[in-house]
N, C-alpha and C. Protein backbone atom coordinates (compact mmCIF):
# COMPACT_ATOMS: atom_id res chain seq x y z
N UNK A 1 134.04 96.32 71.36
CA UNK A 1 132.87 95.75 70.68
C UNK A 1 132.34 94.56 71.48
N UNK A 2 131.05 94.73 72.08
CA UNK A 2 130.59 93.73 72.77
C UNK A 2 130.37 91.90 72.07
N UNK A 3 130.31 92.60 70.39
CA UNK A 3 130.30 90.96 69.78
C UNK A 3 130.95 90.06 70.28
N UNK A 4 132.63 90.34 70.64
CA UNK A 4 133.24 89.54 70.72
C UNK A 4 134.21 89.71 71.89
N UNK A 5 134.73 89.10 72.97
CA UNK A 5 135.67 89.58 74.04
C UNK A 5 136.84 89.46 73.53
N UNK A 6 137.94 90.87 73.90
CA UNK A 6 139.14 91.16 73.24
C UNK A 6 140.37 89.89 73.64
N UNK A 7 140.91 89.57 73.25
CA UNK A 7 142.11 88.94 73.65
C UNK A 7 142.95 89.12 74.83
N UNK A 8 142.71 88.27 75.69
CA UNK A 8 142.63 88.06 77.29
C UNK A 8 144.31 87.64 77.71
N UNK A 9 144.80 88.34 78.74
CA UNK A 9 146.46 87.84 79.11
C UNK A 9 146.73 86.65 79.91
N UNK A 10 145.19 86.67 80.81
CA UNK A 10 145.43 85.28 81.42
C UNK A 10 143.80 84.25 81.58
N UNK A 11 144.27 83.75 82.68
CA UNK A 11 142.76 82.80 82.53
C UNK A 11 141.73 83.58 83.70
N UNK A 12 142.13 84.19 84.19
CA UNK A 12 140.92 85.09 85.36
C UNK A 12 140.78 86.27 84.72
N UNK A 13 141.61 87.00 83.73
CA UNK A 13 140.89 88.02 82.98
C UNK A 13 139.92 87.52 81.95
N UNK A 14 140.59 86.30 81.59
CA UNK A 14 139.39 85.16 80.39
C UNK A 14 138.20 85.26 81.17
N UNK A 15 137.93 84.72 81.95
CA UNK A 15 136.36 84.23 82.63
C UNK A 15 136.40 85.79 82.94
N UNK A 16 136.64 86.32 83.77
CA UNK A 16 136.05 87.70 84.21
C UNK A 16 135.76 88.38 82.93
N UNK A 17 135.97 88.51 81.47
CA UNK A 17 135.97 88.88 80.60
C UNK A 17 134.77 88.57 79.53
N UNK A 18 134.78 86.81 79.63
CA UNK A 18 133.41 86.63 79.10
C UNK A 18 132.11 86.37 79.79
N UNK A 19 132.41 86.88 81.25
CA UNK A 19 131.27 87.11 82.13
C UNK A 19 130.52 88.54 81.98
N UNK A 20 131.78 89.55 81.66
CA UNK A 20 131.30 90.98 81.57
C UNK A 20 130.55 90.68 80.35
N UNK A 21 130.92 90.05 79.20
CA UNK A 21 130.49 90.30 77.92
C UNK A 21 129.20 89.57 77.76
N UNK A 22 128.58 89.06 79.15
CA UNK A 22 127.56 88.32 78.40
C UNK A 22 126.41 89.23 79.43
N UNK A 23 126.94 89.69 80.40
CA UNK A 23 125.95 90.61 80.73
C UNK A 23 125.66 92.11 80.29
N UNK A 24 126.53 92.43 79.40
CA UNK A 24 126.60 92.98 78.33
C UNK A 24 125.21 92.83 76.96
N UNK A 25 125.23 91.51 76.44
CA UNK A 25 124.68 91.21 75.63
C UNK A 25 123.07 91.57 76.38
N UNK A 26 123.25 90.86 77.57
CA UNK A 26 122.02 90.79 78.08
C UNK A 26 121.36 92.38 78.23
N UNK A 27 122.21 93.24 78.60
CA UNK A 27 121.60 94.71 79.07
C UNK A 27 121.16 95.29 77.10
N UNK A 28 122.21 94.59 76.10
CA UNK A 28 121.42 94.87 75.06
C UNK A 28 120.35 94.50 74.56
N UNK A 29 119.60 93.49 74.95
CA UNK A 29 118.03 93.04 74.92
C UNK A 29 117.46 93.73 75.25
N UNK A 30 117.33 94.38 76.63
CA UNK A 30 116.58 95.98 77.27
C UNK A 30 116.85 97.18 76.77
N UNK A 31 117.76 96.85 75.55
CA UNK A 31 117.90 98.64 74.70
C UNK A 31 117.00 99.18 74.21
N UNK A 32 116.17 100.29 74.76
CA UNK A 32 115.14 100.95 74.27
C UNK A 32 113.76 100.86 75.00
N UNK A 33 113.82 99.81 75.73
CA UNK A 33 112.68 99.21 76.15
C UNK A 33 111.82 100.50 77.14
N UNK A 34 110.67 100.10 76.67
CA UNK A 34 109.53 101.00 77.48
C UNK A 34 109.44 100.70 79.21
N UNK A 35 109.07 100.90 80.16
CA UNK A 35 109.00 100.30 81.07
C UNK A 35 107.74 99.09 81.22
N UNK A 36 106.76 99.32 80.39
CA UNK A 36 105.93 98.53 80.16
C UNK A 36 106.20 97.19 79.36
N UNK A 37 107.14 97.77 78.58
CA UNK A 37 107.75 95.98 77.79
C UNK A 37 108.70 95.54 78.42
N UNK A 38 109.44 96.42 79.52
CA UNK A 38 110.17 95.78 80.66
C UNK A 38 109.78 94.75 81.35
N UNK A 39 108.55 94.43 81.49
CA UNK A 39 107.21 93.86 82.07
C UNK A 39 106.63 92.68 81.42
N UNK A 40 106.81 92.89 79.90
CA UNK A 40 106.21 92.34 79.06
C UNK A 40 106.55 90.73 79.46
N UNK A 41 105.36 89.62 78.97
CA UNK A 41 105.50 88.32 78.79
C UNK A 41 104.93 88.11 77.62
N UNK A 42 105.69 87.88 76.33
CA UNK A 42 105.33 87.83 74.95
C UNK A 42 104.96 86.32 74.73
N UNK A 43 106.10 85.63 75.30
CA UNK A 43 105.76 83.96 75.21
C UNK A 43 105.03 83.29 76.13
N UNK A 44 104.92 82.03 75.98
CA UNK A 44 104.17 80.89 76.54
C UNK A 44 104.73 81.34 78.35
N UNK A 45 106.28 81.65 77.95
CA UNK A 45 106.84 81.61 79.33
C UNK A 45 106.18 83.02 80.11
N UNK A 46 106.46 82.98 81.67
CA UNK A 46 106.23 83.58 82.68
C UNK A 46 107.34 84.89 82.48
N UNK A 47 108.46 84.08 81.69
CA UNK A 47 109.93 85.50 81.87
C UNK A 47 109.37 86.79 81.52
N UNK A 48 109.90 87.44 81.85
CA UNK A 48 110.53 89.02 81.03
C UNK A 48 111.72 89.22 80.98
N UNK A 49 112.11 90.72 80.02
CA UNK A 49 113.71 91.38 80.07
C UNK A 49 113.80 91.40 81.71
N UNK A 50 112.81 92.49 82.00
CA UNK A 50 112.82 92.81 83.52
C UNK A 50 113.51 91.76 84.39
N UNK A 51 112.48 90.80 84.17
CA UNK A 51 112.59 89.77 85.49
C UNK A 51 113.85 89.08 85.25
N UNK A 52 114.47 88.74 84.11
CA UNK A 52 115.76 88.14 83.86
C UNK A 52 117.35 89.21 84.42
N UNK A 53 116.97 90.86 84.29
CA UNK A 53 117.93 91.42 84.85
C UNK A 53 117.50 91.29 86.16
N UNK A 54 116.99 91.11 86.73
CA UNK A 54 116.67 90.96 88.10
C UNK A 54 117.40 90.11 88.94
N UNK A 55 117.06 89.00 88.17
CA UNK A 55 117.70 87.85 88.42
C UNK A 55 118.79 86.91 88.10
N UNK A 56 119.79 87.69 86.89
CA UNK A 56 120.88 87.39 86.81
C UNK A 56 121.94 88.72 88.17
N UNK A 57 121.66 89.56 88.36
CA UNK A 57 121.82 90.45 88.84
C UNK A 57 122.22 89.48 90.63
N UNK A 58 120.68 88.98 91.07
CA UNK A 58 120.63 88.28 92.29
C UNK A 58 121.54 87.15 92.32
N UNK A 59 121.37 86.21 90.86
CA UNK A 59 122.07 84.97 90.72
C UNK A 59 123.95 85.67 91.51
N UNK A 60 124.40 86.19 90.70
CA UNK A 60 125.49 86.48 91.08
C UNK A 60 125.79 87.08 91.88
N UNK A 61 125.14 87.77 92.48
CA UNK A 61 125.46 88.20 93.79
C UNK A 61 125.28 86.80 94.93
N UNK A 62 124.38 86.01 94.62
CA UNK A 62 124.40 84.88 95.67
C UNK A 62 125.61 83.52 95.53
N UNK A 63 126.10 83.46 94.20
CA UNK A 63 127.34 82.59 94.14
C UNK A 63 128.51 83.56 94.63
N UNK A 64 129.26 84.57 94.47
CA UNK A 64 129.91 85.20 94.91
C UNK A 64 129.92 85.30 96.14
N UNK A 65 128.56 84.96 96.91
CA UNK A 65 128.57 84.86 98.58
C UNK A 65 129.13 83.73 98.76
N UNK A 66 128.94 82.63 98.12
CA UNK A 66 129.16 81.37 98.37
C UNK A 66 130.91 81.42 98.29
N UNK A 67 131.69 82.03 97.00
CA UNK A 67 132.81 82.39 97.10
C UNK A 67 133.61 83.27 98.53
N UNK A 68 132.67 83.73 99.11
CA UNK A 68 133.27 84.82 100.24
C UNK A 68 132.96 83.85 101.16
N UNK A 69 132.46 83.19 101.63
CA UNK A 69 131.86 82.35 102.46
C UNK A 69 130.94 83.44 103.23
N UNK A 70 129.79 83.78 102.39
CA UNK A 70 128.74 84.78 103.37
C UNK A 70 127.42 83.86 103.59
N UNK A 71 126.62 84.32 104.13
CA UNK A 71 125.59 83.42 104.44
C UNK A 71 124.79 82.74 103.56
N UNK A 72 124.33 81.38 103.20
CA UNK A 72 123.82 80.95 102.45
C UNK A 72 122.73 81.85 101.42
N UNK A 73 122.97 82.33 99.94
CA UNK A 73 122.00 83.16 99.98
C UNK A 73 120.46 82.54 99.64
N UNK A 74 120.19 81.64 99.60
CA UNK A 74 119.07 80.77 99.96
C UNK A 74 118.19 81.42 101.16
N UNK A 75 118.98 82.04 101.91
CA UNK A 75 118.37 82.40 103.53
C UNK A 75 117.61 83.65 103.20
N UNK A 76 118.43 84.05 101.56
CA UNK A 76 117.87 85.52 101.78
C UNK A 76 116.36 85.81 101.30
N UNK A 77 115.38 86.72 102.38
CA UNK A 77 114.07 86.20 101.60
C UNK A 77 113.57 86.83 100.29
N UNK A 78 114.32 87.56 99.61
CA UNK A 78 114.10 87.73 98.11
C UNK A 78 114.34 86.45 97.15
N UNK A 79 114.50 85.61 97.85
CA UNK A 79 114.82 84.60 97.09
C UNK A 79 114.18 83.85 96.33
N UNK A 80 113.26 83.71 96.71
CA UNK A 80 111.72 83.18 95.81
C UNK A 80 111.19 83.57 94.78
N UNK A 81 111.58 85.16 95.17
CA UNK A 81 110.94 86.27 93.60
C UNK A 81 111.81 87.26 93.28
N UNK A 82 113.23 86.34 93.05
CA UNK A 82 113.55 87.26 92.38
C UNK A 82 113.91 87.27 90.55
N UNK A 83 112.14 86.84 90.48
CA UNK A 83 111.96 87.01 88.65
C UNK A 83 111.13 87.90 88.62
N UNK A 84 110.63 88.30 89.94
CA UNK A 84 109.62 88.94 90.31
C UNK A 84 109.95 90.65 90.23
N UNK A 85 108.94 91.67 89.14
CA UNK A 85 109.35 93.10 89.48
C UNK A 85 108.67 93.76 90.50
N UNK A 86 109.23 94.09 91.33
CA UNK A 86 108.31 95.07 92.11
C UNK A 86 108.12 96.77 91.40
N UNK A 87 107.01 97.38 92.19
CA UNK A 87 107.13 98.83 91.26
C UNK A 87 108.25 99.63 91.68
N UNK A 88 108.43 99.42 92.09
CA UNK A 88 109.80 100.27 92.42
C UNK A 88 110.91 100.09 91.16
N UNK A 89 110.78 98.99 90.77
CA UNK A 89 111.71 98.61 89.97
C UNK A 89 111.79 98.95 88.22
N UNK A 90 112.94 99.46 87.95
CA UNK A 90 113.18 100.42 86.89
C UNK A 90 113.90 99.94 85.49
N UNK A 91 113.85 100.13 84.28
CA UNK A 91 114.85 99.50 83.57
C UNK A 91 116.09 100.27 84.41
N UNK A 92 115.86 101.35 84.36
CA UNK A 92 117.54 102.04 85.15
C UNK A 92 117.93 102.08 86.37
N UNK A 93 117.12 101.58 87.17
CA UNK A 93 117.53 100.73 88.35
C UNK A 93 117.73 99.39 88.27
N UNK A 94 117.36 98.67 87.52
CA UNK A 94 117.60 97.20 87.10
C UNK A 94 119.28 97.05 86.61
N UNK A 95 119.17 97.79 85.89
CA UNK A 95 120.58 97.74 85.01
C UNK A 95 121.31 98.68 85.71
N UNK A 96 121.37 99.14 86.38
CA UNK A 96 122.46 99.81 88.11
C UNK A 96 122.65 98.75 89.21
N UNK A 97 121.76 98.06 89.30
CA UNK A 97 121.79 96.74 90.03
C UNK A 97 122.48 95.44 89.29
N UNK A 98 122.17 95.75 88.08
CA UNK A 98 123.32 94.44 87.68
C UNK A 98 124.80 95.39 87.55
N UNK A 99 124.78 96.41 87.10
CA UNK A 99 126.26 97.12 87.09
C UNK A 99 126.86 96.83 88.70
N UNK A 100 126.06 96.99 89.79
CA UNK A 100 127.07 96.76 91.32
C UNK A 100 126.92 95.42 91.55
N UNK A 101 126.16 94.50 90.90
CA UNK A 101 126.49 92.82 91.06
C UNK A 101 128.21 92.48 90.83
N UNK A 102 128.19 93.76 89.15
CA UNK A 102 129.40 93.02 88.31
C UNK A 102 130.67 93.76 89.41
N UNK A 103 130.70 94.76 89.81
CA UNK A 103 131.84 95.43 90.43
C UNK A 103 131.82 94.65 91.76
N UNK A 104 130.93 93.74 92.41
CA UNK A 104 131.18 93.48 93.64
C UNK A 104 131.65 92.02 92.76
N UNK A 105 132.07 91.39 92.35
CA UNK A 105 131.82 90.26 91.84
C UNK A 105 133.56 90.65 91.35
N UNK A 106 133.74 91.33 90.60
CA UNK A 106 135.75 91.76 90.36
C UNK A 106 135.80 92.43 91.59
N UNK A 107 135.22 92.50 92.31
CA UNK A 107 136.48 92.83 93.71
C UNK A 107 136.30 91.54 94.24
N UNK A 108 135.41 90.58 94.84
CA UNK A 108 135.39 89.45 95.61
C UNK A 108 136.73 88.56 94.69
N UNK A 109 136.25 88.18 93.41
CA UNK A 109 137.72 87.51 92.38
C UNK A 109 138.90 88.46 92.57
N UNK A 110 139.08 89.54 92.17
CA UNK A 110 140.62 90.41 93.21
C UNK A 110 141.23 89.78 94.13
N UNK A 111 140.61 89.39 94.91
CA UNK A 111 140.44 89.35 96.19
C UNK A 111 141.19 87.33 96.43
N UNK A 112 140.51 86.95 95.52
CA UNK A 112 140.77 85.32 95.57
C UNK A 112 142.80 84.88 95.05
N UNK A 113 143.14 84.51 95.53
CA UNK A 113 144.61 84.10 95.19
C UNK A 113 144.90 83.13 93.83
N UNK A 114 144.01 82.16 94.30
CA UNK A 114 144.10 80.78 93.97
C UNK A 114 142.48 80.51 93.07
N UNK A 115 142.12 80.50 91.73
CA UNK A 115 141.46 80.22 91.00
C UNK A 115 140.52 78.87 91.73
N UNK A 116 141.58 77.87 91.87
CA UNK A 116 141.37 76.57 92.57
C UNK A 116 140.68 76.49 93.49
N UNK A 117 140.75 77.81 94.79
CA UNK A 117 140.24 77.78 95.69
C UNK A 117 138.95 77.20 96.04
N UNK A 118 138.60 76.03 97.18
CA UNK A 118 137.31 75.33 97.11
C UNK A 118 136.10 76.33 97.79
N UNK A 119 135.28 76.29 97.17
CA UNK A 119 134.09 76.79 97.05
C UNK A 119 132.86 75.52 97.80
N UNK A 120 132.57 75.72 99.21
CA UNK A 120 131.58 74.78 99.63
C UNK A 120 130.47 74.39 98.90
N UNK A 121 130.08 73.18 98.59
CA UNK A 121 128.96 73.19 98.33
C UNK A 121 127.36 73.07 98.97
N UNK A 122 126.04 73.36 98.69
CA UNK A 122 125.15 73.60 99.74
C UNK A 122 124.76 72.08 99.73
N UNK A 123 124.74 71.48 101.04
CA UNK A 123 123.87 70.11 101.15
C UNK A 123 122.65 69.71 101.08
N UNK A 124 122.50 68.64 100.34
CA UNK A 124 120.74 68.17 100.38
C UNK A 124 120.23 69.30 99.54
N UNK A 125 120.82 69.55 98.18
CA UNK A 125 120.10 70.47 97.36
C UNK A 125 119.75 69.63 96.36
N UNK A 126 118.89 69.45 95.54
CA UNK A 126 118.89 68.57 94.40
C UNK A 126 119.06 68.84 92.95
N UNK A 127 119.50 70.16 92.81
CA UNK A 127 120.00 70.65 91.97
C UNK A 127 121.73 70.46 91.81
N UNK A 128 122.45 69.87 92.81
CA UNK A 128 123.66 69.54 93.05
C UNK A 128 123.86 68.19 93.25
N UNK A 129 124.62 67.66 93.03
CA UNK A 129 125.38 65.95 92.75
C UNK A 129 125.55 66.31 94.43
N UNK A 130 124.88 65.00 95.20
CA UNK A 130 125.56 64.78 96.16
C UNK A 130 126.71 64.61 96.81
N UNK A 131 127.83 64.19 95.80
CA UNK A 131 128.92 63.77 96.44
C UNK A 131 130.18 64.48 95.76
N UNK A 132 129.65 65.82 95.51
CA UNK A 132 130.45 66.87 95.35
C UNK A 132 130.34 68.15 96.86
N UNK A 133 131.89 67.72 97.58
CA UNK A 133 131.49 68.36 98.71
C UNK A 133 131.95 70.19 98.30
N UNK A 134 132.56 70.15 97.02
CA UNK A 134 133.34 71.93 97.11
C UNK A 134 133.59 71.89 95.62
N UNK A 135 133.34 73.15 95.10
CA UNK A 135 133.85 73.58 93.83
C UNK A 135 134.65 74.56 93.88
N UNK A 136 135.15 75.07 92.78
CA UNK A 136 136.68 76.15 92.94
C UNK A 136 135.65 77.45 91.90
N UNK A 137 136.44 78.41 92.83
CA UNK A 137 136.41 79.62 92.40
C UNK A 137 135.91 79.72 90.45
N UNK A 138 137.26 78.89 89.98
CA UNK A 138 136.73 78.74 88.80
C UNK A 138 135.64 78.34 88.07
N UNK A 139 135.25 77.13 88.45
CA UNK A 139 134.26 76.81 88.36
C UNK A 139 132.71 77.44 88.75
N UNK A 140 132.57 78.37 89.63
CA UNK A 140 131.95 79.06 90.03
C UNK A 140 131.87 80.34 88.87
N UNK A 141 132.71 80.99 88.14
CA UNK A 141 132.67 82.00 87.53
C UNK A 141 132.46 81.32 85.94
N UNK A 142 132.71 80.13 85.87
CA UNK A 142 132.50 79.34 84.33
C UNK A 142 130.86 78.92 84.13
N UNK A 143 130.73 78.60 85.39
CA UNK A 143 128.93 78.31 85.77
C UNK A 143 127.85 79.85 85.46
N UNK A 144 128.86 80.83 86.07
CA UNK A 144 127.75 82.11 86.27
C UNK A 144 128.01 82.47 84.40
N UNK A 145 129.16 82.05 83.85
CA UNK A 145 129.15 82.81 82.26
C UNK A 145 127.81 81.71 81.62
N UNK A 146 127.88 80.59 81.84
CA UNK A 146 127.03 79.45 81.62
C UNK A 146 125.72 79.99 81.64
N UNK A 147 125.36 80.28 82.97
CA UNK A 147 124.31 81.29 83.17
C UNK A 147 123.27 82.19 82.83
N UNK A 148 124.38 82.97 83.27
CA UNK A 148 124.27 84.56 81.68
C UNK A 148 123.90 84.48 80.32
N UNK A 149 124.74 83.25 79.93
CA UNK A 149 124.30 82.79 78.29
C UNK A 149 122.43 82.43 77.95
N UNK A 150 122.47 81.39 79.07
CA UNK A 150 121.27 81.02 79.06
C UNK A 150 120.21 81.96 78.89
N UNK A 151 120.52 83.05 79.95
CA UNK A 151 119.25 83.69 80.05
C UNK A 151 119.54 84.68 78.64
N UNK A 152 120.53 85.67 78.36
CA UNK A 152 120.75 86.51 77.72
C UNK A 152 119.85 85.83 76.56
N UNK A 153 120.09 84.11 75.91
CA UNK A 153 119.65 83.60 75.16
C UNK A 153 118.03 83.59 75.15
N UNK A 154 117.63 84.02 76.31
CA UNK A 154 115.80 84.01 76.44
C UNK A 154 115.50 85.38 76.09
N UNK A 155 116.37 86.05 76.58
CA UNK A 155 115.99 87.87 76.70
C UNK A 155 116.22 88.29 75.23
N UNK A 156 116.88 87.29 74.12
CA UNK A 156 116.95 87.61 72.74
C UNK A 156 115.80 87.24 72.17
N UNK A 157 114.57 86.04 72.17
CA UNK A 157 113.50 85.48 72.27
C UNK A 157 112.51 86.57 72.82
N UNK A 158 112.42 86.85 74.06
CA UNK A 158 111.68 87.58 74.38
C UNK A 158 111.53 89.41 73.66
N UNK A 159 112.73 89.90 73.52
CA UNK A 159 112.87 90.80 73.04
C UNK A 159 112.10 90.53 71.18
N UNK A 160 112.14 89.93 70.87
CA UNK A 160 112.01 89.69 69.53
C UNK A 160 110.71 89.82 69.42
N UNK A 161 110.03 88.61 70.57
CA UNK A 161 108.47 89.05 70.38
C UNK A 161 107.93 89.80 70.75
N UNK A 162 108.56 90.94 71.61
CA UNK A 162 107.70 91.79 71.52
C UNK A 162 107.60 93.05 70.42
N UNK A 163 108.65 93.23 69.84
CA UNK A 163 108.98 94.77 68.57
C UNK A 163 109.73 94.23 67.54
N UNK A 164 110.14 92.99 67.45
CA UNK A 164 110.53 92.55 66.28
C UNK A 164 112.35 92.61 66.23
N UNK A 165 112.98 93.36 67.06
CA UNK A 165 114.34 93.38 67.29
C UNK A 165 115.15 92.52 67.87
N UNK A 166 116.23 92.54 66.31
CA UNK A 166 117.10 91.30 66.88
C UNK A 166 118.47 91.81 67.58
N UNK A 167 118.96 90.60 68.03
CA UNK A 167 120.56 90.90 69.13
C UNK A 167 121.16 91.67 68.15
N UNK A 168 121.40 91.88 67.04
CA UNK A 168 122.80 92.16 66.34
C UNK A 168 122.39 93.57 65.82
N UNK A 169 120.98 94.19 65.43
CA UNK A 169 120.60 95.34 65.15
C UNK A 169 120.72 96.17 66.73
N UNK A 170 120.28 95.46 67.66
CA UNK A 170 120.27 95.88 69.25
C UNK A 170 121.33 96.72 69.66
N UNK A 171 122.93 95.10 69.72
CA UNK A 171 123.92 95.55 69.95
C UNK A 171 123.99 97.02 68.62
N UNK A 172 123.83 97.02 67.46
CA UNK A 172 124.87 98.03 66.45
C UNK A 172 124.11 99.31 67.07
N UNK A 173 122.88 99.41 67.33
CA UNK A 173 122.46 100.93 68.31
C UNK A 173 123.04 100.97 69.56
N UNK A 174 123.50 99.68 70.50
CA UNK A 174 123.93 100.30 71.57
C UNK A 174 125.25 100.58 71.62
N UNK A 175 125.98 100.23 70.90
CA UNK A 175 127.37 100.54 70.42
C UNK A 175 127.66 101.82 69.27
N UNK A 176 126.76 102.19 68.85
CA UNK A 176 126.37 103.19 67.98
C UNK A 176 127.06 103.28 66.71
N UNK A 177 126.98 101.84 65.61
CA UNK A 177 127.23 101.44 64.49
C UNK A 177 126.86 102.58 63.52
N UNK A 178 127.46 102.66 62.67
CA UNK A 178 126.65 103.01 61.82
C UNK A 178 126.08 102.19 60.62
N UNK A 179 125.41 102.78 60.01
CA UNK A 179 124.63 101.77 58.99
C UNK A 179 125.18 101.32 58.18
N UNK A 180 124.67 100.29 57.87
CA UNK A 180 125.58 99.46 56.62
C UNK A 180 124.92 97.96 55.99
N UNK A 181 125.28 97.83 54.87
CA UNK A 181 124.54 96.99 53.91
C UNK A 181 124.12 95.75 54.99
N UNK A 182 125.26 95.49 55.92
CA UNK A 182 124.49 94.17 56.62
C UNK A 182 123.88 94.44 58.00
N UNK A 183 123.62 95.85 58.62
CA UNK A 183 123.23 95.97 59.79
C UNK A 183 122.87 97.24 59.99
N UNK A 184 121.37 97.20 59.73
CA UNK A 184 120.95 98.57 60.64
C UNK A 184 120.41 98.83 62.17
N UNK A 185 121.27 99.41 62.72
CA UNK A 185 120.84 99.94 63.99
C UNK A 185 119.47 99.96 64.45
N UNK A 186 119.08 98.98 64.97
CA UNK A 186 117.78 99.68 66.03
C UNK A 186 117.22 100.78 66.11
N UNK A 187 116.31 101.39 65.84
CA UNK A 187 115.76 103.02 66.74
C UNK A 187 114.20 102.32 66.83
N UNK A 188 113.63 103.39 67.67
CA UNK A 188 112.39 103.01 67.99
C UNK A 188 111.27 103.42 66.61
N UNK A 189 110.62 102.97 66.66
CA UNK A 189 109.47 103.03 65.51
C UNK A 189 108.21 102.20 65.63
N UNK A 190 107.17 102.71 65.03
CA UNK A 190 105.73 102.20 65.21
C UNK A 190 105.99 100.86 63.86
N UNK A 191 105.53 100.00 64.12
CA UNK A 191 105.33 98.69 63.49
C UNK A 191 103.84 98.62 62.88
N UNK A 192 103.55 98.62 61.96
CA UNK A 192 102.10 98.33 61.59
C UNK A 192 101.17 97.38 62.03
N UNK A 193 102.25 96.06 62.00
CA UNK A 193 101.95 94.83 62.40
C UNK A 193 101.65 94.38 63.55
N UNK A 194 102.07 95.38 64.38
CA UNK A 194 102.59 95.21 66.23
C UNK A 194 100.75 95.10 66.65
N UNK A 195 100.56 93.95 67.14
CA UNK A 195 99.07 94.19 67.58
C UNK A 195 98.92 94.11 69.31
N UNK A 196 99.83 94.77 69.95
CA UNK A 196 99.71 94.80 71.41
C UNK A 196 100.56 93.53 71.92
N UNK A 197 101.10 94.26 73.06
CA UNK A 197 102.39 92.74 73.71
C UNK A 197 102.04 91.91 74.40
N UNK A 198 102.33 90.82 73.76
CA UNK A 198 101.97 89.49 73.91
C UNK A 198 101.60 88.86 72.44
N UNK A 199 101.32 89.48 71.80
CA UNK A 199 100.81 89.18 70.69
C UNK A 199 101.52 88.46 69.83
N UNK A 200 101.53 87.92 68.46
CA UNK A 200 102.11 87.11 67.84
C UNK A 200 102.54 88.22 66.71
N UNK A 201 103.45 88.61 66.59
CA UNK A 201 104.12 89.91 65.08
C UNK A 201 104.32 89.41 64.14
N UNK A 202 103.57 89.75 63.34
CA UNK A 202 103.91 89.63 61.56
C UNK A 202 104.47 90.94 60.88
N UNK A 203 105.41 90.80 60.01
CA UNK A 203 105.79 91.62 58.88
C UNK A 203 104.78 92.01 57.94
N UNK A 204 104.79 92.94 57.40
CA UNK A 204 104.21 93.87 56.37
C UNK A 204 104.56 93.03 55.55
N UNK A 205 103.47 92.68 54.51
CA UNK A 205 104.09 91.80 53.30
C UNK A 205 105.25 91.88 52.83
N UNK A 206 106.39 91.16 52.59
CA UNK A 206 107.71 91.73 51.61
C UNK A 206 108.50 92.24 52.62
N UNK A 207 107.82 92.42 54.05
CA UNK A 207 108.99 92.95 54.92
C UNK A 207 109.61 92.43 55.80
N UNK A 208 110.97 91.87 55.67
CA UNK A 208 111.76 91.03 56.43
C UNK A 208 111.47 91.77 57.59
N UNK A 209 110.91 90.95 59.04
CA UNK A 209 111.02 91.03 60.42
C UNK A 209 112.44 91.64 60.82
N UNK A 210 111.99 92.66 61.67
CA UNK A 210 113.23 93.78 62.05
C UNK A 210 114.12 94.92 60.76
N UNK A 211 113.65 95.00 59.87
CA UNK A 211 114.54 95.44 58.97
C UNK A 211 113.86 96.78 58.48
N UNK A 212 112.90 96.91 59.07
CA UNK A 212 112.05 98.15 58.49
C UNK A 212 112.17 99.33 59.79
């Protein structure tokens, strides 16, 4: 059950555990999604689902370099846009691209001995405390769950405004709940209210948002 991560034996299955589970949450925000609301910008903000798997996807693949000691991924020139969809880009290529982030990401940690291990930090960034010259492995995988939260936490926002669906009806369709007095499953359906994406959604008089 993605609600909650199962009871962990040590502290690198812990973090590797509530890292899976939050990109988890996140691929349940894109459950169902059209390719066009893949796209969608419902709020004030610039985000989408799209552009957030995109870019949690990139995020971790570029700290994990930093863990391997591979080339700064700063250098790499997707780097600028990667909130950015190109057409090529698919909900099911999106979410295949975060699936080989997460498998390259438990083999690089496999791979690490020492949790502790120092992790360089990039200089003259200003997003970083100067006079932190190295962080540890750990810290690196506590930052990316940090992360994940954040955004997963926008892609629940965003998802909402555009069809009215919340995380917990999301998750019970993608886990394939069945129904019950406190949670009905997601399926797709025409909204009365839905006046084109971007728009601001109202309920049908008397009708609690998402429940119809």
């Amino acid at each position: 059950m993605d609600a909650n991560v199962p009871p962990v034996p040590d502290e690198r299955s812990g973090l590797l555990g509530f890292l899976a589970q939050q990109r988890r949450v996140l691929r349940h925000a894109a459950h169902g999604l059209t390719e066009e609301q893949l796209r969608a910008t419902p709020t004030v903000s610039a985000l989408s689902i799209g552009g957030l798997l995109k870019h949690v996807a990139f995020t971790e693949r570029g700290w994990l370099d930093r863990v391997a000691g591979r080339p700064d991924p700063r250098t790499n020139p997707e780097y600028d846009r990667q909130f950015e969809l190109g057409d090529a880009d698919t909900l099911e290529s999106l979410l295949a691209d975060l699936d080989a982030a997460a498998a390259e990401t438990e083999a690089t940690v496999a791979a690490v001995d020492d949790l502790g291990q120092a992790v360089p930090a990039p200089a003259n960034h200003p997003a970083f405390a100067p006079d932190v010259a190295a962080w540890s492995v750990r810290w690196v995988l506590l930052h990316l769950i940090e992360d994940l939260a954040r955004h997963a936490g926008q892609a629940d926002i965003i998802r909402e405004s555009i069809d009215g669906a919340r995380a917990e009806e999301l998750l019970a369709a993608a886990e394939g709940w069945p129904a019950s007095s406190s949670v009905t499953p997601w399926r797709p359906r025409d909204r009365p209210w839905d006046s084109g994406l971007g728009a601001k959604h109202q309920p049908a008089p008397g009708v609690p948002l998402g429940t119809v």
